[in-house]
Every structure is written in C-alpha cells, then in structure tokens.
PDB file of N, CA and C in Angstrom:
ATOM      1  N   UNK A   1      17.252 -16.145 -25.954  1.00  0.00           N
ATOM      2  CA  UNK A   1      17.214 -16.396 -24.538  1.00  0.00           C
ATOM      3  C   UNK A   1      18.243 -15.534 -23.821  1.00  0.00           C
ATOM      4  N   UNK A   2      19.071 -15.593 -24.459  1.00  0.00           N
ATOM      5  CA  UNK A   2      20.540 -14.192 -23.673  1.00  0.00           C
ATOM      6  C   UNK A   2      19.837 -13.029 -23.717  1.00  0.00           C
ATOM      7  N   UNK A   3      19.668 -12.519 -22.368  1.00  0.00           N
ATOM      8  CA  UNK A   3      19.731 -11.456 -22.316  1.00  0.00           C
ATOM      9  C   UNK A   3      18.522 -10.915 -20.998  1.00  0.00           C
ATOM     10  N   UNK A   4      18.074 -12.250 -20.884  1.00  0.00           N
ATOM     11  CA  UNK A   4      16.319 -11.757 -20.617  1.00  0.00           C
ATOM     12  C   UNK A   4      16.713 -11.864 -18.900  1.00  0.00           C
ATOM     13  N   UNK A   5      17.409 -12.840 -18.130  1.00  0.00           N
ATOM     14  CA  UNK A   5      18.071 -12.619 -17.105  1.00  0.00           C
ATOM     15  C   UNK A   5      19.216 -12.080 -17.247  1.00  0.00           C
ATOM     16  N   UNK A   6      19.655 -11.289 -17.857  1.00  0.00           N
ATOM     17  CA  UNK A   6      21.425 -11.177 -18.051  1.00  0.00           C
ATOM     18  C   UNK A   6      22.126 -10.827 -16.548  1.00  0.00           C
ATOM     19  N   UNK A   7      21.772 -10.414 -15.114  1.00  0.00           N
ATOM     20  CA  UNK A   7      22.707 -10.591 -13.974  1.00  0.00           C
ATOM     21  C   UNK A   7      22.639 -12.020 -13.675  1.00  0.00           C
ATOM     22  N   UNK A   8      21.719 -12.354 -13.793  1.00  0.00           N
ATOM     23  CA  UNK A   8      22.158 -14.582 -13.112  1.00  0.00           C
ATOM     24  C   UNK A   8      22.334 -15.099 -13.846  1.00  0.00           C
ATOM     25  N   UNK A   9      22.640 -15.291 -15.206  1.00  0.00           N
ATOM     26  CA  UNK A   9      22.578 -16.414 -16.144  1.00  0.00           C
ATOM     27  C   UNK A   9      24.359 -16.723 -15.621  1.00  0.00           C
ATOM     28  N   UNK A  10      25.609 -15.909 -15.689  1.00  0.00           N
ATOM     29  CA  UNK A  10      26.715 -16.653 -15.723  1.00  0.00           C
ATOM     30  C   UNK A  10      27.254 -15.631 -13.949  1.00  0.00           C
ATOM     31  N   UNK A  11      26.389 -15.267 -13.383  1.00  0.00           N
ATOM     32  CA  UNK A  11      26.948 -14.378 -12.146  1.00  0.00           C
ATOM     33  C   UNK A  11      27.493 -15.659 -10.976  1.00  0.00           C
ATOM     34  N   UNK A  12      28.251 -15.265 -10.001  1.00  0.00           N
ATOM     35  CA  UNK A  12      28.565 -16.045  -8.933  1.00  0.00           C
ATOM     36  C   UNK A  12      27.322 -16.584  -8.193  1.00  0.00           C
ATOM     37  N   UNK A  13      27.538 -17.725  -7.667  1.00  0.00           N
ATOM     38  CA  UNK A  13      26.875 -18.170  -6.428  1.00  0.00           C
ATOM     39  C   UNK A  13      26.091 -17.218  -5.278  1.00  0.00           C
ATOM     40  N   UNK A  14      26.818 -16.396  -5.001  1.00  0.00           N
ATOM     41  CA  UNK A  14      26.299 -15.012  -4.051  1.00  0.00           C
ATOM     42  C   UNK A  14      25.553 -14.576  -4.514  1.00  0.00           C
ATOM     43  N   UNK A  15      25.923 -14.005  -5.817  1.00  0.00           N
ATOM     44  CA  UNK A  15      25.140 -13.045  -5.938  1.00  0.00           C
ATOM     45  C   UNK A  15      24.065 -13.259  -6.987  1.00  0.00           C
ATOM     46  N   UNK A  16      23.994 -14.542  -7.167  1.00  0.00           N
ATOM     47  CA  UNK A  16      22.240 -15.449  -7.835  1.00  0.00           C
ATOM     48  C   UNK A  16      21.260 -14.953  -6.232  1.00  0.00           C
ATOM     49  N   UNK A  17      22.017 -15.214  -5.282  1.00  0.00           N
ATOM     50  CA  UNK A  17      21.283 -15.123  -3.727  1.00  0.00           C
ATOM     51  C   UNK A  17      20.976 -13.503  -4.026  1.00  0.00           C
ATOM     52  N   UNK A  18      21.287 -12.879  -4.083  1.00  0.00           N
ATOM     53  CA  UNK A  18      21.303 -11.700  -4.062  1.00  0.00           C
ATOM     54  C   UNK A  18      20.134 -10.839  -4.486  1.00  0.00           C
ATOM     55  N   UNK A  19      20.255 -11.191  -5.901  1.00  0.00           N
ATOM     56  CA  UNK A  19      19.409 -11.087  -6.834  1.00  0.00           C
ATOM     57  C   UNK A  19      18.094 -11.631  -6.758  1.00  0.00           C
ATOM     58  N   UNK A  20      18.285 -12.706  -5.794  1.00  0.00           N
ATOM     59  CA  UNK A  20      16.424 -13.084  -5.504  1.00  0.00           C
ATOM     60  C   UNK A  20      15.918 -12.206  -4.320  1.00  0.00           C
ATOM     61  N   UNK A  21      17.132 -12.134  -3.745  1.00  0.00           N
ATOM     62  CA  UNK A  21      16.649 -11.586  -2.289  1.00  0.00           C
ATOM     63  C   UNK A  21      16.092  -9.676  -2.796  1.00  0.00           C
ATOM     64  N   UNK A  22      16.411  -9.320  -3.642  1.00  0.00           N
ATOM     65  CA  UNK A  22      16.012  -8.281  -3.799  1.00  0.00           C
ATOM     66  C   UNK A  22      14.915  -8.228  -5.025  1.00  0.00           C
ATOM     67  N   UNK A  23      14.678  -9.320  -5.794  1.00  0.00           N
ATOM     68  CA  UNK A  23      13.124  -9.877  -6.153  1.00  0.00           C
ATOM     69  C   UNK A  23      12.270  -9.770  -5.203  1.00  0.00           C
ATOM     70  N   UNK A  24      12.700 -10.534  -4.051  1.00  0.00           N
ATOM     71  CA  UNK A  24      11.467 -10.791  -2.784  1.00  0.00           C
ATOM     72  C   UNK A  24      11.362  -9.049  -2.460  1.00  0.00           C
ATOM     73  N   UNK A  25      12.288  -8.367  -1.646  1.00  0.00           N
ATOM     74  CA  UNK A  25      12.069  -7.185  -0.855  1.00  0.00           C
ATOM     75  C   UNK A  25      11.504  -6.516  -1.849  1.00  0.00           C
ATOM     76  N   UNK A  26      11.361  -6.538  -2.999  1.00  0.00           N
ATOM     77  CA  UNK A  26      10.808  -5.142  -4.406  1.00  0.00           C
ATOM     78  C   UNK A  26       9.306  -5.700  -4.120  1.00  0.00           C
ATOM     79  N   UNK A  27       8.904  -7.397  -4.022  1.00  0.00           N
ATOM     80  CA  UNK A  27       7.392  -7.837  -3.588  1.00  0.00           C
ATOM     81  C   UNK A  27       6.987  -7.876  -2.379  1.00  0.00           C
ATOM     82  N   UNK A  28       7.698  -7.862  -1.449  1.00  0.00           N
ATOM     83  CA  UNK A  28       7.066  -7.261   0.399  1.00  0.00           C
ATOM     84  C   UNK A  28       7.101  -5.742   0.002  1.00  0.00           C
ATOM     85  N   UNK A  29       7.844  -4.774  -0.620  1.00  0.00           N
ATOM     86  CA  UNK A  29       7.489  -3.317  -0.531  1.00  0.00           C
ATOM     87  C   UNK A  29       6.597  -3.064  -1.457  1.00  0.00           C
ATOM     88  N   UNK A  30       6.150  -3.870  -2.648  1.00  0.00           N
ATOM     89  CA  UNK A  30       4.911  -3.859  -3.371  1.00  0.00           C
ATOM     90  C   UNK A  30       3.343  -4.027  -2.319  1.00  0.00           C
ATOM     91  N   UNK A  31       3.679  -4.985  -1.819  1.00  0.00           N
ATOM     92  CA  UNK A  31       2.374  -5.763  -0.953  1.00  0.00           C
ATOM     93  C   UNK A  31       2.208  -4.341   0.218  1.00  0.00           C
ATOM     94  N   UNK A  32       3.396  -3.796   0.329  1.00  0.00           N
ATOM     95  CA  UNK A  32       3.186  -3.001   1.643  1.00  0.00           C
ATOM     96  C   UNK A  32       2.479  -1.607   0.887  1.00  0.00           C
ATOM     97  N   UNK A  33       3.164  -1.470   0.000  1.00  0.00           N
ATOM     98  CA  UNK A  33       2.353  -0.455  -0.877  1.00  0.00           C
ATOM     99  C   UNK A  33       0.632  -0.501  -0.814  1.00  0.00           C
ATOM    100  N   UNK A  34       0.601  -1.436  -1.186  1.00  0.00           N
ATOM    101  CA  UNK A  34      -0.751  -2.012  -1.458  1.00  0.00           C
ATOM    102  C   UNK A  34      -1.468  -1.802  -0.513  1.00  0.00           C
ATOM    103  N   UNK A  35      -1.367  -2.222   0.680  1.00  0.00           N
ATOM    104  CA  UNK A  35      -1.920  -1.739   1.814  1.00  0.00           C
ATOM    105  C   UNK A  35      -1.495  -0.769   2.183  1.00  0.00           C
ATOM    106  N   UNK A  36      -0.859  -0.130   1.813  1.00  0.00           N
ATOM    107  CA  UNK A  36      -1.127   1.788   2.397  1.00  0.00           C
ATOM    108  C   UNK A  36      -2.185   2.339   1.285  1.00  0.00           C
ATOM    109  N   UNK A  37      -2.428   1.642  -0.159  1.00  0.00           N
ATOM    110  CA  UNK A  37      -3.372   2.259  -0.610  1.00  0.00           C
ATOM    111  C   UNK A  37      -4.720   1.981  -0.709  1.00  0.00           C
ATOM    112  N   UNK A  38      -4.789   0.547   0.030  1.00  0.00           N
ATOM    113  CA  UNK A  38      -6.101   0.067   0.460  1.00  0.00           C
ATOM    114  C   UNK A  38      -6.907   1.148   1.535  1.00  0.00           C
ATOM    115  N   UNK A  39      -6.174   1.778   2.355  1.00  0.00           N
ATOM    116  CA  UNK A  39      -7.058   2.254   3.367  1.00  0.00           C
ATOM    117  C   UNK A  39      -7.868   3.208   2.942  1.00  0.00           C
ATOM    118  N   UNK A  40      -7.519   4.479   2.267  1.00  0.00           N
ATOM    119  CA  UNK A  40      -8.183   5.509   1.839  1.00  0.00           C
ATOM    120  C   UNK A  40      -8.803   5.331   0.626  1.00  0.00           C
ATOM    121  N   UNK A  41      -8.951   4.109  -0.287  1.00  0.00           N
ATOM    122  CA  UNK A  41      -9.813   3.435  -1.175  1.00  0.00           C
ATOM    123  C   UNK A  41     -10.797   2.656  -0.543  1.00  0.00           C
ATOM    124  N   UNK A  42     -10.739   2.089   0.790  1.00  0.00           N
ATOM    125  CA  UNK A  42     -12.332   1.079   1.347  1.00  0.00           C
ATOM    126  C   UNK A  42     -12.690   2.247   1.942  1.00  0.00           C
ATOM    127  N   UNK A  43     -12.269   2.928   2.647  1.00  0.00           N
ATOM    128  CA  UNK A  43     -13.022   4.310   3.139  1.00  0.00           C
ATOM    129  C   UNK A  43     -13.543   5.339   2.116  1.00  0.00           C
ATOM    130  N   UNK A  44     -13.156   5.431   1.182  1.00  0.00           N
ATOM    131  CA  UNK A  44     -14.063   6.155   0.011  1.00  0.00           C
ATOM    132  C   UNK A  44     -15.095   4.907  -0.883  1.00  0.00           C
ATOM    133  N   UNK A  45     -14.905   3.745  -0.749  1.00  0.00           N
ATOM    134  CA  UNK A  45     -15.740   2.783  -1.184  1.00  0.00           C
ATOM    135  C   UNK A  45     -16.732   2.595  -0.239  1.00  0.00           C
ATOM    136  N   UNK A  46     -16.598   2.379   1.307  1.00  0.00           N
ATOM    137  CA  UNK A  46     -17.555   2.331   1.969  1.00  0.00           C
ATOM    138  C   UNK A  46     -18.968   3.930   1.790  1.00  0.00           C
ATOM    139  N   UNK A  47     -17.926   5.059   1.809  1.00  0.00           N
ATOM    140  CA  UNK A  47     -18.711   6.528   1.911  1.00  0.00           C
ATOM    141  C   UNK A  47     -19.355   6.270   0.093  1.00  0.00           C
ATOM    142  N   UNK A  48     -18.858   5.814  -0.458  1.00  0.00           N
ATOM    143  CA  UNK A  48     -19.918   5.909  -2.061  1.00  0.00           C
ATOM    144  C   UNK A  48     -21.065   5.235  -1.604  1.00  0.00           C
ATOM    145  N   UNK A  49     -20.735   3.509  -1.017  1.00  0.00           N
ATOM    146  CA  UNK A  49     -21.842   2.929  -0.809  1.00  0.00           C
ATOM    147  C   UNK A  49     -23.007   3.652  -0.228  1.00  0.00           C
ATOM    148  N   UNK A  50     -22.597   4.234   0.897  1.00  0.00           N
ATOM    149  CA  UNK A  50     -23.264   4.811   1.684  1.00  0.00           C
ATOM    150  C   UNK A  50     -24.280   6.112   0.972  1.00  0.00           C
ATOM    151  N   UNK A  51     -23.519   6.412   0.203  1.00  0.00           N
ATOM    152  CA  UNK A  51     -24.127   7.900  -0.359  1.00  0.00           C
ATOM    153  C   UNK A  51     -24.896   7.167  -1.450  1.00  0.00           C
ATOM    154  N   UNK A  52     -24.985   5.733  -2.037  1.00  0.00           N
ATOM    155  CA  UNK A  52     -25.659   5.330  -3.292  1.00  0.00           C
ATOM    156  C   UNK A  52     -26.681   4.184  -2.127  1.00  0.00           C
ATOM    157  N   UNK A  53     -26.462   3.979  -1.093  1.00  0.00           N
ATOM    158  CA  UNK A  53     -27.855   3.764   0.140  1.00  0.00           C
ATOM    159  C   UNK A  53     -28.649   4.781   0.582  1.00  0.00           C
ATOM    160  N   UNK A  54     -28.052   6.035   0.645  1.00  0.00           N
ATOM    161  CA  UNK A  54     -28.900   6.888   0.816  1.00  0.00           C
ATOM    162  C   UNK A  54     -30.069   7.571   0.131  1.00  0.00           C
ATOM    163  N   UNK A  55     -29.430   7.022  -1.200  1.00  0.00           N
ATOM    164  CA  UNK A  55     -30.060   8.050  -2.584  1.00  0.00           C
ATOM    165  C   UNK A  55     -29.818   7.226  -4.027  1.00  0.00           C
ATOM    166  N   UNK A  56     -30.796   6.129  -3.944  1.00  0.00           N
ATOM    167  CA  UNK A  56     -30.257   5.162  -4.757  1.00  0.00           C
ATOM    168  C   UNK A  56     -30.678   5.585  -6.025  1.00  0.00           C
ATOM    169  N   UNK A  57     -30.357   6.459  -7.137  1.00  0.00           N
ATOM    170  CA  UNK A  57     -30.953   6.786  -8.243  1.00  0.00           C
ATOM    171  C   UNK A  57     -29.303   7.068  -8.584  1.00  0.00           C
ATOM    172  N   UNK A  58     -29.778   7.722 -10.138  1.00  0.00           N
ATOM    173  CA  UNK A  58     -28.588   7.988 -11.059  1.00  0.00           C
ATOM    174  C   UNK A  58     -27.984   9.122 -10.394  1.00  0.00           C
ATOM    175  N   UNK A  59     -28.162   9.708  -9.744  1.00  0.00           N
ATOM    176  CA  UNK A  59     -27.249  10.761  -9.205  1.00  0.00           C
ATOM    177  C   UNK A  59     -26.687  10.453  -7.688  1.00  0.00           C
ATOM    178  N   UNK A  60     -26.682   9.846  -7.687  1.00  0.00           N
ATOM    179  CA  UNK A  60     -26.809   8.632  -5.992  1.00  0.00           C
ATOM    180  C   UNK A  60     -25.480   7.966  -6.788  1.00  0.00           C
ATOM    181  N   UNK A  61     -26.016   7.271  -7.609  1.00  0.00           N
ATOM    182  CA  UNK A  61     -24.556   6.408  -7.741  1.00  0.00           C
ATOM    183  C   UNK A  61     -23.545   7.199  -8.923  1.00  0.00           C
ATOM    184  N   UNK A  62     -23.978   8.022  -9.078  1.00  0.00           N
ATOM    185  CA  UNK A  62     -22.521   8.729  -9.656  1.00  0.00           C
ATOM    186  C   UNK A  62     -21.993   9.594  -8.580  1.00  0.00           C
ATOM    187  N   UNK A  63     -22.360  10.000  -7.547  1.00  0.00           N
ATOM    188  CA  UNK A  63     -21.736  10.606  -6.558  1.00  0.00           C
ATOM    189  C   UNK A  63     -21.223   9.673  -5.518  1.00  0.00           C
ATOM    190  N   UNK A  64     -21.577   8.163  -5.362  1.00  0.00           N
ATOM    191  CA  UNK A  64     -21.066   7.098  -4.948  1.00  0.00           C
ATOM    192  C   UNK A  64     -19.812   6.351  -5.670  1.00  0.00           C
ATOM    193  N   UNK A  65     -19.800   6.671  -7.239  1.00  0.00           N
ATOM    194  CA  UNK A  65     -18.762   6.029  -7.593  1.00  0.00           C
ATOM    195  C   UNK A  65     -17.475   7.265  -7.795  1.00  0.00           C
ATOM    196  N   UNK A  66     -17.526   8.210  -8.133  1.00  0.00           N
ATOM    197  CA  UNK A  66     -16.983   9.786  -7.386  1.00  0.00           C
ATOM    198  C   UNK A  66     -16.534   9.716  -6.457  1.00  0.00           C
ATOM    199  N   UNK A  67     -17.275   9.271  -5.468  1.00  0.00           N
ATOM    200  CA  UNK A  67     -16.346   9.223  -4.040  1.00  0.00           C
ATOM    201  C   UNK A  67     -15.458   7.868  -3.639  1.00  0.00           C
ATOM    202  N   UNK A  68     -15.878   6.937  -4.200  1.00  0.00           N
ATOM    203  CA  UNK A  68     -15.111   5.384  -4.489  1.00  0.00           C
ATOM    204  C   UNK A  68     -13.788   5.776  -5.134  1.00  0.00           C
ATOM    205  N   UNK A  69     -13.584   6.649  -6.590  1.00  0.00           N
ATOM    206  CA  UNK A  69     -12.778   6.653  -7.324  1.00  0.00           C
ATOM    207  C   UNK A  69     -11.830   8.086  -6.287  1.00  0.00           C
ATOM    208  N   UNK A  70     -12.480   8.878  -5.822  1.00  0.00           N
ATOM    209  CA  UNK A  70     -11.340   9.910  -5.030  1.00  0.00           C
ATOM    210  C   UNK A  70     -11.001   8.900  -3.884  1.00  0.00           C
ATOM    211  N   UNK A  71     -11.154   8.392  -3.350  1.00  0.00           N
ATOM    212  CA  UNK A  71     -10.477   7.181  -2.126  1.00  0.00           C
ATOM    213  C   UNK A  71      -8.944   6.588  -2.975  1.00  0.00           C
ATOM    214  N   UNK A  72      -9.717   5.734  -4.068  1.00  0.00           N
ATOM    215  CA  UNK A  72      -8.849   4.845  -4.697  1.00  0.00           C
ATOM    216  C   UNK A  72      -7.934   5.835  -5.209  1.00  0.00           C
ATOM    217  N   UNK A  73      -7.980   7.254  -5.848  1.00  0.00           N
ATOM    218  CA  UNK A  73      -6.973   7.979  -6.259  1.00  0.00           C
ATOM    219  C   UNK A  73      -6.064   8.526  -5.237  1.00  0.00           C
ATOM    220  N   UNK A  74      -6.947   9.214  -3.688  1.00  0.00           N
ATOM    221  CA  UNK A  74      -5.820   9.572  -2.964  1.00  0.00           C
ATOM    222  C   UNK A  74      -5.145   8.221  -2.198  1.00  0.00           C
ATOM    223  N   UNK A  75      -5.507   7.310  -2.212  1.00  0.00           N
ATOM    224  CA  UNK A  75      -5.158   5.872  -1.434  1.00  0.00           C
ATOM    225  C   UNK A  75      -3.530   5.809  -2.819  1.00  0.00           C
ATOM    226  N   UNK A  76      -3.604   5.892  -3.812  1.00  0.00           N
ATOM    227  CA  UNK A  76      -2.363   5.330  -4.576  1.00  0.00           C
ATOM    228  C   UNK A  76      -1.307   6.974  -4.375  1.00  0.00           C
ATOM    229  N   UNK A  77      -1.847   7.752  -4.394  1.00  0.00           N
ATOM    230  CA  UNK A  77      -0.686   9.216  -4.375  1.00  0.00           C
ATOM    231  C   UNK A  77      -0.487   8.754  -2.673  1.00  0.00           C
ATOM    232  N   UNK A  78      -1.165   8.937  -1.770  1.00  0.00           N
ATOM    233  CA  UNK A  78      -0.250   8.634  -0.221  1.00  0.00           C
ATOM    234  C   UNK A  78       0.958   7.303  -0.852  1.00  0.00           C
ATOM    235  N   UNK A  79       0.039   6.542  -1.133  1.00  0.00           N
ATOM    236  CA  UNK A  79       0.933   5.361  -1.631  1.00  0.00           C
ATOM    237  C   UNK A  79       2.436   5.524  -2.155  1.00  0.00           C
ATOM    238  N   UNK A  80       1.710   6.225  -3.210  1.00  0.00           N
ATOM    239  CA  UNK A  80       3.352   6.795  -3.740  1.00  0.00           C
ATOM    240  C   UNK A  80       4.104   7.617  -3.180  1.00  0.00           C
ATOM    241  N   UNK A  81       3.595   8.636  -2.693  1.00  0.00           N
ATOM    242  CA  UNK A  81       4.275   9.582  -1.923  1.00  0.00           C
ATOM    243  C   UNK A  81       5.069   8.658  -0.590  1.00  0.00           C
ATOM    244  N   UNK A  82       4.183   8.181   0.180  1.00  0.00           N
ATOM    245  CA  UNK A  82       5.546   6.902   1.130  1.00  0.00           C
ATOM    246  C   UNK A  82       6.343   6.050   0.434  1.00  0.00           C
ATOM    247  N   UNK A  83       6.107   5.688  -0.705  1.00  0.00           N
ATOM    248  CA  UNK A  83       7.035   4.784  -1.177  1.00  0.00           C
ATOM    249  C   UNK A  83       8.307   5.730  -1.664  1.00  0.00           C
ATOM    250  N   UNK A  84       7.954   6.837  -2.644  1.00  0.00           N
ATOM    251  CA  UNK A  84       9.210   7.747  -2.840  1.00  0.00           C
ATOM    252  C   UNK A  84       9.755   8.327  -1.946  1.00  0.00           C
ATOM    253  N   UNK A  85       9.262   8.809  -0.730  1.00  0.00           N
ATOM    254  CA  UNK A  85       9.672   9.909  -0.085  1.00  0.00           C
ATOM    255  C   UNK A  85      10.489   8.725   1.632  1.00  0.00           C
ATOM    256  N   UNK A  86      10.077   8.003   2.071  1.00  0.00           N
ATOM    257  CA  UNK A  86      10.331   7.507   3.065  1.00  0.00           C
ATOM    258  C   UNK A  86      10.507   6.251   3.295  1.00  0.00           C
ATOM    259  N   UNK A  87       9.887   5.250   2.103  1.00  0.00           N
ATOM    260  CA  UNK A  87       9.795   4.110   2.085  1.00  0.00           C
ATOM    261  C   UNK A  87       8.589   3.205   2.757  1.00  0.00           C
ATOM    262  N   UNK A  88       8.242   2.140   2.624  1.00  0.00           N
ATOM    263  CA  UNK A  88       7.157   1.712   2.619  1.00  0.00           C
ATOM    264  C   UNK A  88       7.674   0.839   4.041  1.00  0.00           C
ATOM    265  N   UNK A  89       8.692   0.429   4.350  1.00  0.00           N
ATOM    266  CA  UNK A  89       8.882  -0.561   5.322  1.00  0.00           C
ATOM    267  C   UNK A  89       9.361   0.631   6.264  1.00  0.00           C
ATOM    268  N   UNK A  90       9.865   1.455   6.286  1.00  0.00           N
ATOM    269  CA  UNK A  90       9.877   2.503   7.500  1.00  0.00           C
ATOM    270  C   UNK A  90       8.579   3.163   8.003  1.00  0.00           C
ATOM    271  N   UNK A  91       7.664   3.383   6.915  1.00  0.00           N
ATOM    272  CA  UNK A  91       6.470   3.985   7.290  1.00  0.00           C
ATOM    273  C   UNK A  91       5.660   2.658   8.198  1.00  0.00           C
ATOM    274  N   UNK A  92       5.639   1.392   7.878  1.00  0.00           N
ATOM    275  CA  UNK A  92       5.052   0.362   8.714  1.00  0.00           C
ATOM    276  C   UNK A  92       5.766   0.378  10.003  1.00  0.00           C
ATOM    277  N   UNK A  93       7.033   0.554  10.221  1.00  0.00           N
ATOM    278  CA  UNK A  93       7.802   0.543  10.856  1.00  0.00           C
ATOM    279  C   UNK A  93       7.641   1.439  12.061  1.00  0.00           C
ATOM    280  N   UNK A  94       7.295   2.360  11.616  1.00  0.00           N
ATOM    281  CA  UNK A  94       6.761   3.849  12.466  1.00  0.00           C
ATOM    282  C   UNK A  94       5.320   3.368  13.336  1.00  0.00           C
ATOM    283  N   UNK A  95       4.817   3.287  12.301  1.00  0.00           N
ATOM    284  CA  UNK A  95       3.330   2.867  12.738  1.00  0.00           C
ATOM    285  C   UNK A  95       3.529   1.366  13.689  1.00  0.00           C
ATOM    286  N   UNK A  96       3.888   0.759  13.681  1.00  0.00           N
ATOM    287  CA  UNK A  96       4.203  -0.554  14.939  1.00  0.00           C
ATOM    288  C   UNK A  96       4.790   0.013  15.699  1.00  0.00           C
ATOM    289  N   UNK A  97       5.935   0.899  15.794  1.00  0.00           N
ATOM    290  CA  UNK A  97       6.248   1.283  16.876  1.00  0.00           C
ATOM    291  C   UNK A  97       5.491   2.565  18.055  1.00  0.00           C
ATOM    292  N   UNK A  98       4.877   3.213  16.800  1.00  0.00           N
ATOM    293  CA  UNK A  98       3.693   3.976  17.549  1.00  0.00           C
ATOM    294  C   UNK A  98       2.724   3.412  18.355  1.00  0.00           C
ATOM    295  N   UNK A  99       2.118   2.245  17.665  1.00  0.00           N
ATOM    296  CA  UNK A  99       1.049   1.635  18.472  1.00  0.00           C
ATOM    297  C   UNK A  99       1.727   0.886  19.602  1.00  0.00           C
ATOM    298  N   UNK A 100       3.060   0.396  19.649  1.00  0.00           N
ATOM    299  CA  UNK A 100       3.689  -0.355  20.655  1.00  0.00           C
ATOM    300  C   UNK A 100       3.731   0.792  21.962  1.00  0.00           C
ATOM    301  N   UNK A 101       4.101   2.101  21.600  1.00  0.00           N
ATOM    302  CA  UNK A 101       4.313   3.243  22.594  1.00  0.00           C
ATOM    303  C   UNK A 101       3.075   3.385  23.390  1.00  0.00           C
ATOM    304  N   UNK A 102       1.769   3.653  22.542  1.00  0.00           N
ATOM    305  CA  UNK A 102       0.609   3.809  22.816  1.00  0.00           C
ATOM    306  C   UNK A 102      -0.095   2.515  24.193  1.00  0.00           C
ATOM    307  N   UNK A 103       0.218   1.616  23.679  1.00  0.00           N
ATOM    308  CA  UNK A 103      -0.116   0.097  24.617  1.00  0.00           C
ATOM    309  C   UNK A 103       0.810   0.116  26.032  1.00  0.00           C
ATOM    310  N   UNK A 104       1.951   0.447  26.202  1.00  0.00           N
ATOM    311  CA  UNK A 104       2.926   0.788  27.095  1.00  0.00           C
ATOM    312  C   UNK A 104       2.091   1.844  27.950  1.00  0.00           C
ATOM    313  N   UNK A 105       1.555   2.605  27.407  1.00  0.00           N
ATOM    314  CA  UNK A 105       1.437   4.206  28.132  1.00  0.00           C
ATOM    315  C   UNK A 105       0.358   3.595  28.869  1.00  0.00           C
ATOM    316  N   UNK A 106      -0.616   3.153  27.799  1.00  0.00           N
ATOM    317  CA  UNK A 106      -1.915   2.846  28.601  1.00  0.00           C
ATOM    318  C   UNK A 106      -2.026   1.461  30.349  1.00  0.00           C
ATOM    319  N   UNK A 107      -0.702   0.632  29.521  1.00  0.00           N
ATOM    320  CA  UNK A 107      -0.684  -0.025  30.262  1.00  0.00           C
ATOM    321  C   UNK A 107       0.254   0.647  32.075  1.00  0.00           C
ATOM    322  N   UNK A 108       0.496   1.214  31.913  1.00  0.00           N
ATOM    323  CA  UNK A 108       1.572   2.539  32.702  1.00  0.00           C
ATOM    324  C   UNK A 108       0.552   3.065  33.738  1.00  0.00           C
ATOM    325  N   UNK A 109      -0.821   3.348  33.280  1.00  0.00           N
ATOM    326  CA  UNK A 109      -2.343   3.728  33.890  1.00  0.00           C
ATOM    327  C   UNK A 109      -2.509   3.393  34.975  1.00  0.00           C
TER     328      UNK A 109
END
C-alpha cells in the first residue's frame, strides 16, 4: 500500500487540499481537451455520413469512414497542439472573450 499515494499519505493538511485541487484542474483541462477535439471529429463524422448517403456501397463507406477517421485524427493533434502549446483553459478563454467582443460590437449597431 506505501507508495501508491506517496504525496498525501503523511503530507500536511494544505497540501492534501492541494493535491486534489490539482486532480480536479488536470480533469476540467482533460474535459476541455475533449471538446476541442470533438469539433473537427463530428464535422468529419457528419461529412463521412454524408458521403456514405450519397453513395451507399463499399466504396461509399470506406470513403465515409476515411473522412470520419481524418476529423477524429485532426480533432486530437489541434487538441494536442492547444493543450502543449497554449493551454486548454486560455484557448476557451480567448474564445469567450472573442464572442463577448463580437455581441458588444453588434450590439453598438
């Protein structure tokens, strides 16, 4: 059993707090991940569907699941690329404040 928590098993009071609190933020920047790589995966899932509605045979749905699987691949590299390069809660961060600018302007009209 030693070893498997080894910072909280005998750490201070604080910093047991600590240690969860940066459990939680590692799973809000997971979840946020997640949805930066959802978008360009339902948009290549919707365009497969579409291309295996258009042309429903064996070459229909391998060019439907082709285009499903390039969504889901560039949906996790953006993914990663904001998570390494800028962070996942600044990039949301950006984007709310963009759309907040945008609503202002219009409302400005």
């Amino acid at each position: 059993m030693l070893g498997i928590f080894p910072p909280a098993q005998n750490a201070p009071r604080h910093q047991k707090h600590t240690l969860m609190y940066n459990y939680f933020m590692w799973f809000v920047s997971l979840a946020k991940w997640f949805s930066i790589m959802c978008s360009p995966a339902i948009l290549g899932g919707i365009l497969g569907w579409g291309i295996y509605y258009k042309k429903p045979d064996n070459l229909g749905l391998g060019l439907g699941v082709l285009a499903a699987l390039t969504g889901l691949g560039l949906g996790i590299k953006l993914a990663n690329k904001v998570w390494k390069d800028e962070n996942t809660d600044e990039f949301h961060a950006d984007l709310a404040a963009s759309q907040a600018e945008e609503r202002e302007e219009e409302s400005m009209k």
